[in-house]
Protein backbone atom coordinates (compact mmCIF):
# COMPACT_ATOMS: atom_id res chain seq x y z
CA UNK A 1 0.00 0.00 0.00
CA UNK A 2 1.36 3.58 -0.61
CA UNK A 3 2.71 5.31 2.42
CA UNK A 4 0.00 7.33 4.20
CA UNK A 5 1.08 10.97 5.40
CA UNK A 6 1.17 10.54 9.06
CA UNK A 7 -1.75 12.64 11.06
CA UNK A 8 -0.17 14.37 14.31
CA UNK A 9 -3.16 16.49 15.18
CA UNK A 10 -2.15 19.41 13.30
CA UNK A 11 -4.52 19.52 10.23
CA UNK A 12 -7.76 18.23 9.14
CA UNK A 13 -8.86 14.66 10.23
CA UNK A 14 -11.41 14.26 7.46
CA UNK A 15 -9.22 15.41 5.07
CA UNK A 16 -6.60 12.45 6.59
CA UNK A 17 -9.73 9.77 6.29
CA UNK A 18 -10.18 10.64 2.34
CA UNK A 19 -6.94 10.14 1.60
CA UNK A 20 -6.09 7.34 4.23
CA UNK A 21 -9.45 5.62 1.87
CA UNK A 22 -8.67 6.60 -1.11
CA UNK A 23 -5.31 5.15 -0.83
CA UNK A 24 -6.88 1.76 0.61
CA UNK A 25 -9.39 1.56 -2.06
CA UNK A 26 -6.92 2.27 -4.76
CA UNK A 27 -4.79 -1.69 -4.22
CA UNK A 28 -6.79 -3.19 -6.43
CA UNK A 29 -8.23 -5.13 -3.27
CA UNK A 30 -11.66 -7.57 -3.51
CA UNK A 31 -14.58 -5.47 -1.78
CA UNK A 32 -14.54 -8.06 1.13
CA UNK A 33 -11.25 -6.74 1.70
CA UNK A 34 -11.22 -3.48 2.14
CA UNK A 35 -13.22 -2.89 5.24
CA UNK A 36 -10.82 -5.34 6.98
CA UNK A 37 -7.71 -3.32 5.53
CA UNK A 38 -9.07 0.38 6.46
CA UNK A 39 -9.56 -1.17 10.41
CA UNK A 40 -5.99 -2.72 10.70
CA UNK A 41 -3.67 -0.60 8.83
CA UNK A 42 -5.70 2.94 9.98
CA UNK A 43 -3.39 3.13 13.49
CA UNK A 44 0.07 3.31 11.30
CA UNK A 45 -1.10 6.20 9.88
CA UNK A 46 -1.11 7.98 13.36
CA UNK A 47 1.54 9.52 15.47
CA UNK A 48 1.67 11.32 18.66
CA UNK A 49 -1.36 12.37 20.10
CA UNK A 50 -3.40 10.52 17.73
CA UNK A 51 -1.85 7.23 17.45
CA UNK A 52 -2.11 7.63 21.46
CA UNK A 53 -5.90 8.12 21.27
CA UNK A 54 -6.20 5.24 19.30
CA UNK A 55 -4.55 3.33 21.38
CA UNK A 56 -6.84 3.62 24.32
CA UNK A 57 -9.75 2.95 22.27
CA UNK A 58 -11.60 0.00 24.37
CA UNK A 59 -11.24 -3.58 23.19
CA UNK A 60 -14.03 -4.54 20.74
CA UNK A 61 -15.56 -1.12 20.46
CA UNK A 62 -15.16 -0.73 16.86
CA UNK A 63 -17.47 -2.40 14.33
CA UNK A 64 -16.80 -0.86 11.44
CA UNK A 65 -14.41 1.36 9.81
CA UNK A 66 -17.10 3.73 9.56
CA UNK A 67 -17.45 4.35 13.16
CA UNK A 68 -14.04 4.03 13.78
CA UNK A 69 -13.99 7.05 11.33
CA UNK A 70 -16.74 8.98 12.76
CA UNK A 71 -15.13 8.92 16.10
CA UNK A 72 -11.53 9.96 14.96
CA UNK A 73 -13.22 13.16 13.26
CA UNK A 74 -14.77 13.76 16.37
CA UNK A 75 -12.39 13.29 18.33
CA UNK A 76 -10.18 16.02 16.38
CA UNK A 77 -12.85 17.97 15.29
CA UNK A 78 -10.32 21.14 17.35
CA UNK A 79 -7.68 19.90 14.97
CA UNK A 80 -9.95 22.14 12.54
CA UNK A 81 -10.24 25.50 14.54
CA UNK A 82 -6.24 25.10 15.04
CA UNK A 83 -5.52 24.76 10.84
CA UNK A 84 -7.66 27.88 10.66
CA UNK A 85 -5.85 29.77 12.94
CA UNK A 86 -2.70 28.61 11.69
CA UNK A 87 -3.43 29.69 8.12
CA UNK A 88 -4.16 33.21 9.25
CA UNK A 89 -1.66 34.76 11.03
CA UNK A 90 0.74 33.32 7.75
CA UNK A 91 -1.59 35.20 5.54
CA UNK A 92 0.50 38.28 6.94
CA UNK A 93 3.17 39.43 4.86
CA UNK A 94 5.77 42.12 4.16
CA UNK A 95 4.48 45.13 1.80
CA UNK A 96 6.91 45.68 -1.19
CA UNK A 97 8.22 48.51 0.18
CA UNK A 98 7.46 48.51 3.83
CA UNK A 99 10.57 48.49 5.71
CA UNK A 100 11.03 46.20 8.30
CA UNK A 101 10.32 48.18 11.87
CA UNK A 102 6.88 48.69 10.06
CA UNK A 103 6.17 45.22 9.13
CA UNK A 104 7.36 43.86 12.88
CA UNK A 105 5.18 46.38 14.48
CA UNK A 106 1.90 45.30 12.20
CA UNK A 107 2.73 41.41 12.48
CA UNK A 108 2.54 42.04 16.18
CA UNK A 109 -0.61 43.76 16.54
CA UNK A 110 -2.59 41.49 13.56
CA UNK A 111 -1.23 38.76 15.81
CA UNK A 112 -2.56 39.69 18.59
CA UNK A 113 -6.00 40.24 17.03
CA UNK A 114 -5.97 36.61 16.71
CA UNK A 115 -6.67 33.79 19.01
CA UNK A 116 -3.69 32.45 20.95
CA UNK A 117 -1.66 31.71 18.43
CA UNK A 118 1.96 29.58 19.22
CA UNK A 119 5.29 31.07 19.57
CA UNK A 120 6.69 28.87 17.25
CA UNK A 121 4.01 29.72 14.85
CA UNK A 122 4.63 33.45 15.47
CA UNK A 123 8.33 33.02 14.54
CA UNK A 124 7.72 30.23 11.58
CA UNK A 125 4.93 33.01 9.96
CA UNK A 126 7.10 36.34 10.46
CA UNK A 127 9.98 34.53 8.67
CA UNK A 128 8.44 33.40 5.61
CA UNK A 129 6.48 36.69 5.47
CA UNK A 130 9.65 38.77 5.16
CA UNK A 131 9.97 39.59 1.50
CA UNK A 132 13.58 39.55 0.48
CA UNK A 133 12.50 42.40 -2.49
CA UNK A 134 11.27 44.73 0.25
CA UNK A 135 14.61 45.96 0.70
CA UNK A 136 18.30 44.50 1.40
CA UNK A 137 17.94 44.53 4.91
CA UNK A 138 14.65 42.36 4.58
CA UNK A 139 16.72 40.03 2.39
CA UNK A 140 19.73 39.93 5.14
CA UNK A 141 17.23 39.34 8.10
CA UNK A 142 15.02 35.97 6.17
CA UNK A 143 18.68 34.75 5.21
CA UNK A 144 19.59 34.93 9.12
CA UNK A 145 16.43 33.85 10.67
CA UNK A 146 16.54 30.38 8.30
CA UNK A 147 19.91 30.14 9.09
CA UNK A 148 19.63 29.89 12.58
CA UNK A 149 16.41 28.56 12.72
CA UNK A 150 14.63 30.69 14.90
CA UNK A 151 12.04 29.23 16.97
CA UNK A 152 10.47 31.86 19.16
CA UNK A 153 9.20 34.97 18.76
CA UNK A 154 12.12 36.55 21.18
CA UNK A 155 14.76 34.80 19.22
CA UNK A 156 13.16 36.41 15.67
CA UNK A 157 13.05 39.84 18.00
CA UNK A 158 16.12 39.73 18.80
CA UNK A 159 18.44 38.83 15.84
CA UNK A 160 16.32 42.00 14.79
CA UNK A 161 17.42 44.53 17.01
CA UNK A 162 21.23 43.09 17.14
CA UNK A 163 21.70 42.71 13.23
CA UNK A 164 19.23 44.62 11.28
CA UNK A 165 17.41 47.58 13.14
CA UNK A 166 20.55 49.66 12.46
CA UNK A 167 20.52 49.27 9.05
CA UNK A 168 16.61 49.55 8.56
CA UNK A 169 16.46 52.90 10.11
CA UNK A 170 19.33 54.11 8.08
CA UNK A 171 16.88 53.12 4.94
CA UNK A 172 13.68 54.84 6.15
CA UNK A 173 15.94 57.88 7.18
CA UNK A 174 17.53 57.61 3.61
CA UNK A 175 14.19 57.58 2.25
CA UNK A 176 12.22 60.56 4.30
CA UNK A 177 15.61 62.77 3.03
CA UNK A 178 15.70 61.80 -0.22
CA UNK A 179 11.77 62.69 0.43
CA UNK A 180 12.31 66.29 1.93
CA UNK A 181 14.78 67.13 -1.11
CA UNK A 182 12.41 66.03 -3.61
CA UNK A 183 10.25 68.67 -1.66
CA UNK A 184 12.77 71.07 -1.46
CA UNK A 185 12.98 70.91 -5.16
CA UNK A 186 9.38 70.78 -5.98
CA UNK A 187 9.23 74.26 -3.73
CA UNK A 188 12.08 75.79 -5.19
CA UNK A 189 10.20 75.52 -8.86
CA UNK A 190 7.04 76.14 -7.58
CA UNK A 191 8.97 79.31 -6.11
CA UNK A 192 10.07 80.28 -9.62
CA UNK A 193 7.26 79.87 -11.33
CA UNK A 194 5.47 82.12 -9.14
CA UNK A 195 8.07 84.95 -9.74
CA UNK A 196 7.88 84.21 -13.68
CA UNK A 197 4.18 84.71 -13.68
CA UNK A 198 4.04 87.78 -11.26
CA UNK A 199 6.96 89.67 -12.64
CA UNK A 200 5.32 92.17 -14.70
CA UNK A 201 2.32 92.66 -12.83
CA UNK A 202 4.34 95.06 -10.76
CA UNK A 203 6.50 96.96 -13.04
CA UNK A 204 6.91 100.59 -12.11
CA UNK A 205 4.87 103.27 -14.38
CA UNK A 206 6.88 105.12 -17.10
CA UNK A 207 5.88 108.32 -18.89
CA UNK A 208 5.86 108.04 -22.63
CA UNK A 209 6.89 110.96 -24.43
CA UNK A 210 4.81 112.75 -27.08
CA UNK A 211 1.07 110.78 -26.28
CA UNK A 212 -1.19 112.84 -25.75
CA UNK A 213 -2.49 113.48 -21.60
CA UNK A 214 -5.51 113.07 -20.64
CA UNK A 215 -7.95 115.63 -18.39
């Protein structure tokens, strides 16, 4: 039979019982057969806390593969709620050109707008959110944080403020005065302009010679 990804309570159990059967069904085995396959061979497709809650299942207590099923969906039915969770906080990602102090400080609050999310999680999703294109200090930060396989949330926080805070605020400070000259310049030739178009509205009054006056 083709190796069965092994459920650990992370993801969803039905999705584990389609393929677990589809995999089953799929040997070419006599219809007698496969009930008696799905009941034997379902516990080696277990591991941790799952393979441990099958393994206090009561003697005889299972009839059918069908309620053997029914139960193990049940019985991870949270298994659900925690892939949902999951999924969101690694929906958040680095902006093409937000720098890094602004992505750490809206990872943390969008994290904390979620249910209790784990540290590990927290440290897994902030590292593949960084996006290497966002700047070089982005690209500098992923490469360390893979590199040193950062677990926790304090570890990611950390190789942040020792390697690439520095450097990040040097970018944004590059940025808001390359900003300010582009101003500068923008006022100087808005300056200009205004003295091209107002220059002879003011010019002083001269006297023409032989016109005639006027009473």
């Amino acid at each position: 039979m083709a190796e069965v990804p092994k459920y650990d309570v992370t993801s969803d159990p039905q999705e584990h019982i389609t393929i677990y059967t589809t995999t089953v069904k799929g040997n070419d085995l006599d219809p007698h057969e496969i009930e008696s396959v799905l009941l034997k061979k379902f516990g080696e497709t277990l591991m941790r806390g799952a393979l441990t809650w099958y393994s206090l299942l009561p003697e005889h207590s299972i009839d059918s593969f069908e309620i053997l099923a029914d139960s193990f969906i049940k019985a991870h039915a949270g298994s659900r709620k925690v892939q949902a969770r999951k999924a969101d906080i690694f929906r958040i990602t680095q902006g093409e050109s937000e720098l890094i102090r602004e992505f750490v400080t809206r990872f943390q609050k969008e994290r904390m707008l979620l249910p209790a999310v784990p540290d590990e999680w927290a440290a897994e999703a902030f590292t593949k959110g960084l996006n290497p294109r966002s700047s070089d200090a982005s690209r500098k930060l992923k490469k360390s944080l893979f590199e040193f396989q950062a677990t926790t949330w304090v570890d990611v926080h950390n190789q942040y403020e020792s390697k690439i805070r520095i450097e990040d605020d040097q970018d944004g400070s590059t940025s808001s005065a390359k900003g300010r000259e582009k101003n500068r310049e923008k006022s100087k030739d808005d300056y200009d302009a205004d003295r091209r178009t107002t220059r002879g509205q003011f010019l002083p009054y001269k006297h023409i010679e032989g016109r005639g006056k006027t009473f």
